[in-house]
N, C-alpha and C. Protein backbone atom coordinates (compact mmCIF):
# COMPACT_ATOMS: atom_id res chain seq x y z
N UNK A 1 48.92 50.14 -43.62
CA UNK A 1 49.46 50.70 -42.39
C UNK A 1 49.95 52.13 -42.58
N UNK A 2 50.00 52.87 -43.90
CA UNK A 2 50.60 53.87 -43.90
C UNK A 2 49.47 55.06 -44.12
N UNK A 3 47.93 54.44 -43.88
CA UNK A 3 47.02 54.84 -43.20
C UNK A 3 47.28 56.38 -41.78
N UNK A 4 47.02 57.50 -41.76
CA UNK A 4 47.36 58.37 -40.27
C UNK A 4 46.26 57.37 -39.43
N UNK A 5 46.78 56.81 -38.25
CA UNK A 5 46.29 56.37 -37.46
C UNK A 5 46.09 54.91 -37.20
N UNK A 6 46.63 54.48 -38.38
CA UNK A 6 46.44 53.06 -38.36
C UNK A 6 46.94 52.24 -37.36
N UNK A 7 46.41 51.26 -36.55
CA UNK A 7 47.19 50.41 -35.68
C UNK A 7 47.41 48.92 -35.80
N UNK A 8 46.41 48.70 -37.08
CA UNK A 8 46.29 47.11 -37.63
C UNK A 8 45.29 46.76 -38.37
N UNK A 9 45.57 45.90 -39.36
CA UNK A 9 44.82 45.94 -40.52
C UNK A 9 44.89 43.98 -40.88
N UNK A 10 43.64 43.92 -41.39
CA UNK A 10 44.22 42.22 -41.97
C UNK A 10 43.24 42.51 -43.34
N UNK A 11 43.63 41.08 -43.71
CA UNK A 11 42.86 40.46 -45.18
C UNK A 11 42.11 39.27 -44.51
N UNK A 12 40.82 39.06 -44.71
CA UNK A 12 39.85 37.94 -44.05
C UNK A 12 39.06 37.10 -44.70
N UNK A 13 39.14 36.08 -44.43
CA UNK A 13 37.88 35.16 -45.09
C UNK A 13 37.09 35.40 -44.55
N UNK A 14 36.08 35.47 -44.69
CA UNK A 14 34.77 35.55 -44.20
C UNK A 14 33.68 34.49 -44.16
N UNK A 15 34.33 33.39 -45.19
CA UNK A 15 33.65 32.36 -45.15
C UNK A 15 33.91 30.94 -44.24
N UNK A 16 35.14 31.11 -43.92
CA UNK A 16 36.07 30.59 -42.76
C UNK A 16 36.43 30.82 -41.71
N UNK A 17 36.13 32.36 -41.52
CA UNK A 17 36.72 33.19 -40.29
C UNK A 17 38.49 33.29 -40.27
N UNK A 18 38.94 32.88 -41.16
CA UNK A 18 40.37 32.72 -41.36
C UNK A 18 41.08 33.68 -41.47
N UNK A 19 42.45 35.13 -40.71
CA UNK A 19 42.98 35.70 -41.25
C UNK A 19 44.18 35.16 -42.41
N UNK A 20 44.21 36.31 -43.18
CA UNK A 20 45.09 35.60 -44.45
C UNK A 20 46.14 36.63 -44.28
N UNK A 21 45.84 37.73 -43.32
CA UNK A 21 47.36 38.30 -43.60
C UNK A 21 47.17 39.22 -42.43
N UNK A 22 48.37 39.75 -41.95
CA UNK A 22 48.08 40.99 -41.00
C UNK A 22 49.41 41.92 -40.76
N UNK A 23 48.69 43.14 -40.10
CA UNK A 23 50.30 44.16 -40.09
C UNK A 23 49.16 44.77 -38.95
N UNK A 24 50.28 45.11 -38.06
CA UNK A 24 50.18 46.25 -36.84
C UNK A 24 50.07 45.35 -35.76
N UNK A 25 49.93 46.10 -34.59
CA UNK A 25 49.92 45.68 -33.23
C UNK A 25 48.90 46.26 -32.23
N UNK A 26 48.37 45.62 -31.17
CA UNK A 26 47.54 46.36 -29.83
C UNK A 26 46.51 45.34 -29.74
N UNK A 27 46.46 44.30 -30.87
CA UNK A 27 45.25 43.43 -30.28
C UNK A 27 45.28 42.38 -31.13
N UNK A 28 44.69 41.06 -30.58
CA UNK A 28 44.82 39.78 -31.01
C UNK A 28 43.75 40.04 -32.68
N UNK A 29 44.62 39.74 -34.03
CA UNK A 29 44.52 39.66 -34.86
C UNK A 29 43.31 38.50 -35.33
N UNK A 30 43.42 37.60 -34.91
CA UNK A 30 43.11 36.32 -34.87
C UNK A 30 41.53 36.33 -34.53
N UNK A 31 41.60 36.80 -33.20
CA UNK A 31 39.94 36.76 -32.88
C UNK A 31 39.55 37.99 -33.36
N UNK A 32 40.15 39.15 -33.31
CA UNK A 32 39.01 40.09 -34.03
C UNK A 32 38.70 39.83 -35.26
N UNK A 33 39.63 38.94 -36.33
CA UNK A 33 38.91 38.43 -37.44
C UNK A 33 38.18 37.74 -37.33
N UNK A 34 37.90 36.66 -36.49
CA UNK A 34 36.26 35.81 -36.35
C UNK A 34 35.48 36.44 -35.58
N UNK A 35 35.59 37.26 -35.02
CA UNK A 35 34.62 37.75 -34.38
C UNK A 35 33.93 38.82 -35.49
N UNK A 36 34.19 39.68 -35.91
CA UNK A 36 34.39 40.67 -37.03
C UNK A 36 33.47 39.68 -38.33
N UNK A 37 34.27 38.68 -38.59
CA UNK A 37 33.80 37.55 -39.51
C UNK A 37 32.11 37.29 -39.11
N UNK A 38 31.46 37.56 -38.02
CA UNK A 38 30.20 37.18 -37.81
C UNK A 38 29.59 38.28 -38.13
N UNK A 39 30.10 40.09 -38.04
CA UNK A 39 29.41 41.17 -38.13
C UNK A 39 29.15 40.93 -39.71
N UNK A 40 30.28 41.11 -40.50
CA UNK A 40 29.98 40.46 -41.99
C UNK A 40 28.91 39.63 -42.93
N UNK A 41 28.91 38.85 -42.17
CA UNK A 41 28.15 36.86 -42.48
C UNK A 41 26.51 38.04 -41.73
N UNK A 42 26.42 38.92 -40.79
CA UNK A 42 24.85 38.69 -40.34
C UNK A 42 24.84 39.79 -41.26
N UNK A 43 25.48 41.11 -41.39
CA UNK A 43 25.02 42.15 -42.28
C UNK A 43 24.95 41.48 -43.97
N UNK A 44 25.27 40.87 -44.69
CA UNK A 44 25.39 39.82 -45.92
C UNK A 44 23.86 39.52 -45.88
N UNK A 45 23.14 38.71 -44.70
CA UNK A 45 22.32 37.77 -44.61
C UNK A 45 21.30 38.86 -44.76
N UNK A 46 21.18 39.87 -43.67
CA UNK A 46 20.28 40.84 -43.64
C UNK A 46 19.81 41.22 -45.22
N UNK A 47 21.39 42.05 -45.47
CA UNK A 47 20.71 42.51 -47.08
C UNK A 47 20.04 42.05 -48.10
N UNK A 48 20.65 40.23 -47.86
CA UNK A 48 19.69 39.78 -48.69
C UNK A 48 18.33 39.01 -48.20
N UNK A 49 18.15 38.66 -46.92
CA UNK A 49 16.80 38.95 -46.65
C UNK A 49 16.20 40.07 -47.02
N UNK A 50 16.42 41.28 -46.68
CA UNK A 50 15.84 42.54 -47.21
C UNK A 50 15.34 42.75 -48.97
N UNK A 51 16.34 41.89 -49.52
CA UNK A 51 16.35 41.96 -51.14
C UNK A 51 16.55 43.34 -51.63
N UNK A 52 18.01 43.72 -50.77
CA UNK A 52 18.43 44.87 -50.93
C UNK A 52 19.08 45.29 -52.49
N UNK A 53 19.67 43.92 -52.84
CA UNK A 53 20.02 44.07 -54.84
C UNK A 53 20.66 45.35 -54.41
N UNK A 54 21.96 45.41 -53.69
CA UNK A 54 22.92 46.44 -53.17
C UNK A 54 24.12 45.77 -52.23
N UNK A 55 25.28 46.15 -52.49
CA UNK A 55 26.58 45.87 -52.57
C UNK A 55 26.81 46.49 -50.78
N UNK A 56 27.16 46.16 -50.31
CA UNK A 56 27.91 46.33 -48.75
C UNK A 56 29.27 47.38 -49.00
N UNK A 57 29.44 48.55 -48.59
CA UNK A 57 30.64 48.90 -49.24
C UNK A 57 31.74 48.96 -48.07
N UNK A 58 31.38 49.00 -46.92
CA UNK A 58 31.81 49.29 -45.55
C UNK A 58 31.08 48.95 -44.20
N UNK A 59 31.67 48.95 -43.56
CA UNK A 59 30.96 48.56 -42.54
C UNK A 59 31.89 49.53 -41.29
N UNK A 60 31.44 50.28 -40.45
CA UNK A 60 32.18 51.16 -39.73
C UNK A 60 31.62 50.95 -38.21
N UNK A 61 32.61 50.68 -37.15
CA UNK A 61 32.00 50.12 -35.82
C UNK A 61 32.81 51.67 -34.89
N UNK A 62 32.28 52.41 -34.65
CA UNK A 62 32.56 53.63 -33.71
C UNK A 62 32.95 53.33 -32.31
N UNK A 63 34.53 52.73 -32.20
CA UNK A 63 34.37 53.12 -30.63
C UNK A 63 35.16 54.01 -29.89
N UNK A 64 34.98 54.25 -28.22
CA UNK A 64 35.44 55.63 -28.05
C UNK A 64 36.98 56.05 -28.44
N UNK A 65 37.44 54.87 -28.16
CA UNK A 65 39.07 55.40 -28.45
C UNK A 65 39.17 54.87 -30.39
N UNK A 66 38.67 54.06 -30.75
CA UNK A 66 38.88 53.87 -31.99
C UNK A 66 37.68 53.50 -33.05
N UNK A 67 38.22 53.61 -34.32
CA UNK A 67 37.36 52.91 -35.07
C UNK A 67 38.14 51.76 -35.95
N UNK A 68 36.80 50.83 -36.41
CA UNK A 68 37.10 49.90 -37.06
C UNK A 68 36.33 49.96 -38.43
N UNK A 69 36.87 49.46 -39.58
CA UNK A 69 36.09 49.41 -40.59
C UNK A 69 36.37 48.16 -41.67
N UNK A 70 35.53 47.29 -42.11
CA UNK A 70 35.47 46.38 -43.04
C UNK A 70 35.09 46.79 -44.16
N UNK A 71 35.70 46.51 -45.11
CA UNK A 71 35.17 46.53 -46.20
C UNK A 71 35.15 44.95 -47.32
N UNK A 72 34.27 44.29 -47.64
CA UNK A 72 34.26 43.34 -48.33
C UNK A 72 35.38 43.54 -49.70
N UNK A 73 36.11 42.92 -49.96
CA UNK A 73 36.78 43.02 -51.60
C UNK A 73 35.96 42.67 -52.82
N UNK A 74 35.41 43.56 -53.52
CA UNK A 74 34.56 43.55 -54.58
C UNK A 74 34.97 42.23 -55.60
N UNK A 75 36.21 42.05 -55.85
CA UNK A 75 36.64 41.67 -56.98
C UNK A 75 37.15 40.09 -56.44
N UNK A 76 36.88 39.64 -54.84
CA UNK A 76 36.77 38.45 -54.41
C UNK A 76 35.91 37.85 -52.95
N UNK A 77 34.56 37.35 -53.65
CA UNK A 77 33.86 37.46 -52.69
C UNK A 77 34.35 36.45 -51.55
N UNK A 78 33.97 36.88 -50.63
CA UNK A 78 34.21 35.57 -49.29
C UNK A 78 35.40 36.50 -48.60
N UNK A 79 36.01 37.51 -49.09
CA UNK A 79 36.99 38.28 -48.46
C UNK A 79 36.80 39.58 -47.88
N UNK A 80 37.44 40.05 -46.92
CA UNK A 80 36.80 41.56 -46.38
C UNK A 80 38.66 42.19 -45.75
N UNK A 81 38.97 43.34 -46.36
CA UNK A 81 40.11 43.68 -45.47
C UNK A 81 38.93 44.89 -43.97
N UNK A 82 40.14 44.74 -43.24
CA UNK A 82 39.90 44.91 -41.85
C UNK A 82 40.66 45.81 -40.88
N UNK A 83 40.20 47.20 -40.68
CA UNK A 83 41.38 48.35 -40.37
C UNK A 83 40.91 48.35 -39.56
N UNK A 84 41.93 48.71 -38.34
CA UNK A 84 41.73 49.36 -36.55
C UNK A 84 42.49 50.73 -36.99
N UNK A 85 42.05 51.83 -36.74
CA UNK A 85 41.89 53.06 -36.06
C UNK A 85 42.10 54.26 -35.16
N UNK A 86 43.23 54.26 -34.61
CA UNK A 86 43.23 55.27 -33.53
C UNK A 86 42.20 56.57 -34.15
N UNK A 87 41.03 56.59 -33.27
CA UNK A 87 40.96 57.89 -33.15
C UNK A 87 40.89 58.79 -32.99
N UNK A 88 42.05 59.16 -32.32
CA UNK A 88 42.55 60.67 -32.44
C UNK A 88 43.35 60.98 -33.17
N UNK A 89 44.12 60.08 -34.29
CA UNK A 89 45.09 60.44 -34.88
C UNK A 89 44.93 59.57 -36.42
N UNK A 90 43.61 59.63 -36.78
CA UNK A 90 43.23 59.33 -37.86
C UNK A 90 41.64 60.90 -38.38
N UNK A 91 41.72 60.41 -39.94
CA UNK A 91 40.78 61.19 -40.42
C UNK A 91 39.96 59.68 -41.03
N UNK A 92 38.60 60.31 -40.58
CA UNK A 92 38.09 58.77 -41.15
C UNK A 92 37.63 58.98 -42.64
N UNK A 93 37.08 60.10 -42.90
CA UNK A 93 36.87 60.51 -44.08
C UNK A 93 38.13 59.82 -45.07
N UNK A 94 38.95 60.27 -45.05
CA UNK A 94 40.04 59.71 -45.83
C UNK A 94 40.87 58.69 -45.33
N UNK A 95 40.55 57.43 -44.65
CA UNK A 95 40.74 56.55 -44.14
C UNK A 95 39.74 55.68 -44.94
N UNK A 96 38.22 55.92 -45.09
CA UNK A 96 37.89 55.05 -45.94
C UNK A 96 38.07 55.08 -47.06
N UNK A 97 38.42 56.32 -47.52
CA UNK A 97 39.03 56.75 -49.34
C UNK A 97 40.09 55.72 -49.38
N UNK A 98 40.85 55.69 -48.67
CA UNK A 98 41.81 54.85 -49.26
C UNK A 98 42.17 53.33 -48.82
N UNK A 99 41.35 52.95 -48.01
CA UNK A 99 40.88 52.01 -47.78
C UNK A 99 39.83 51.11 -49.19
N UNK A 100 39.56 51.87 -49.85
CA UNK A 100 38.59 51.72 -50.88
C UNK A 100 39.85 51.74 -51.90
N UNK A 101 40.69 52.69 -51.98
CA UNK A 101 41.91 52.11 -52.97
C UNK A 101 42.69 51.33 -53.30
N UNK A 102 42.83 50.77 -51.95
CA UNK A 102 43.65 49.66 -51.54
C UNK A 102 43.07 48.47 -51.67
N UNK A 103 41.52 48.56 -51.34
CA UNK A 103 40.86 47.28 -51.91
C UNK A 103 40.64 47.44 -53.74
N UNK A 104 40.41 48.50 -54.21
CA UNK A 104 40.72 48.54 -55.60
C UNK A 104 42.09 48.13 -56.72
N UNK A 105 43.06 48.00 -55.57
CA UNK A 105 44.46 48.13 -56.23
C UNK A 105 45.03 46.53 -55.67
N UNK A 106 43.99 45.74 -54.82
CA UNK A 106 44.26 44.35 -54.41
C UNK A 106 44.32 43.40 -56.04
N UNK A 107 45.62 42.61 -55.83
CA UNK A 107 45.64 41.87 -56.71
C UNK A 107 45.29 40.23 -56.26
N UNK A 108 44.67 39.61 -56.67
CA UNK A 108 44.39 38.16 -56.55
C UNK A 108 44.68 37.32 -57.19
């Protein structure tokens, strides 16, 4: 959350659709993790239909007032943290930098 722009963030199963944790406010936590949980599960399926033998590092959904971005947790599969966006008052460039730190610095 200490993200510029952040408005809500979770930790997700992806294999359950289950949130496991959340911070911020402006929208039901709950369903944008299962819903979110399906963008995951079809981009997963794709790559490896494709036999892409390549790692998912993000996933970034552009909309007008905000963005959203997933990123799977490398170091536990079946999990993805999950940031909402203001943007006008975020840099996304360095929104996924540290978004990528934060999944680096996740302990399990």
């Amino acid at each position: 959350m200490q993200i510029d722009g952040a408005k809500a963030v979770a930790l997700v199963d992806y294999e359950s659709g289950m949130l496991l944790g959340e911070a911020g406010s402006g929208m039901d936590m709950e369903v944008a993790a299962a819903g979110n949980t399906e963008v995951i599960r079809a981009k997963m399926k794709t790559a490896a239909s494709l036999n892409l033998n390549d790692t998912i590092e993000d996933i970034l959904i552009s909309l007008g007032t905000a963005y959203h971005i997933l990123r799977p947790v490398a170091k536990k599969k079946g999990l993805f943290l999950y940031l909402v966006l203001d943007r006008n008052k975020s840099n996304l460039a360095l929104a996924r930098r540290k978004v990528q730190d934060v999944e680096g610095a996740l302990v399990m």
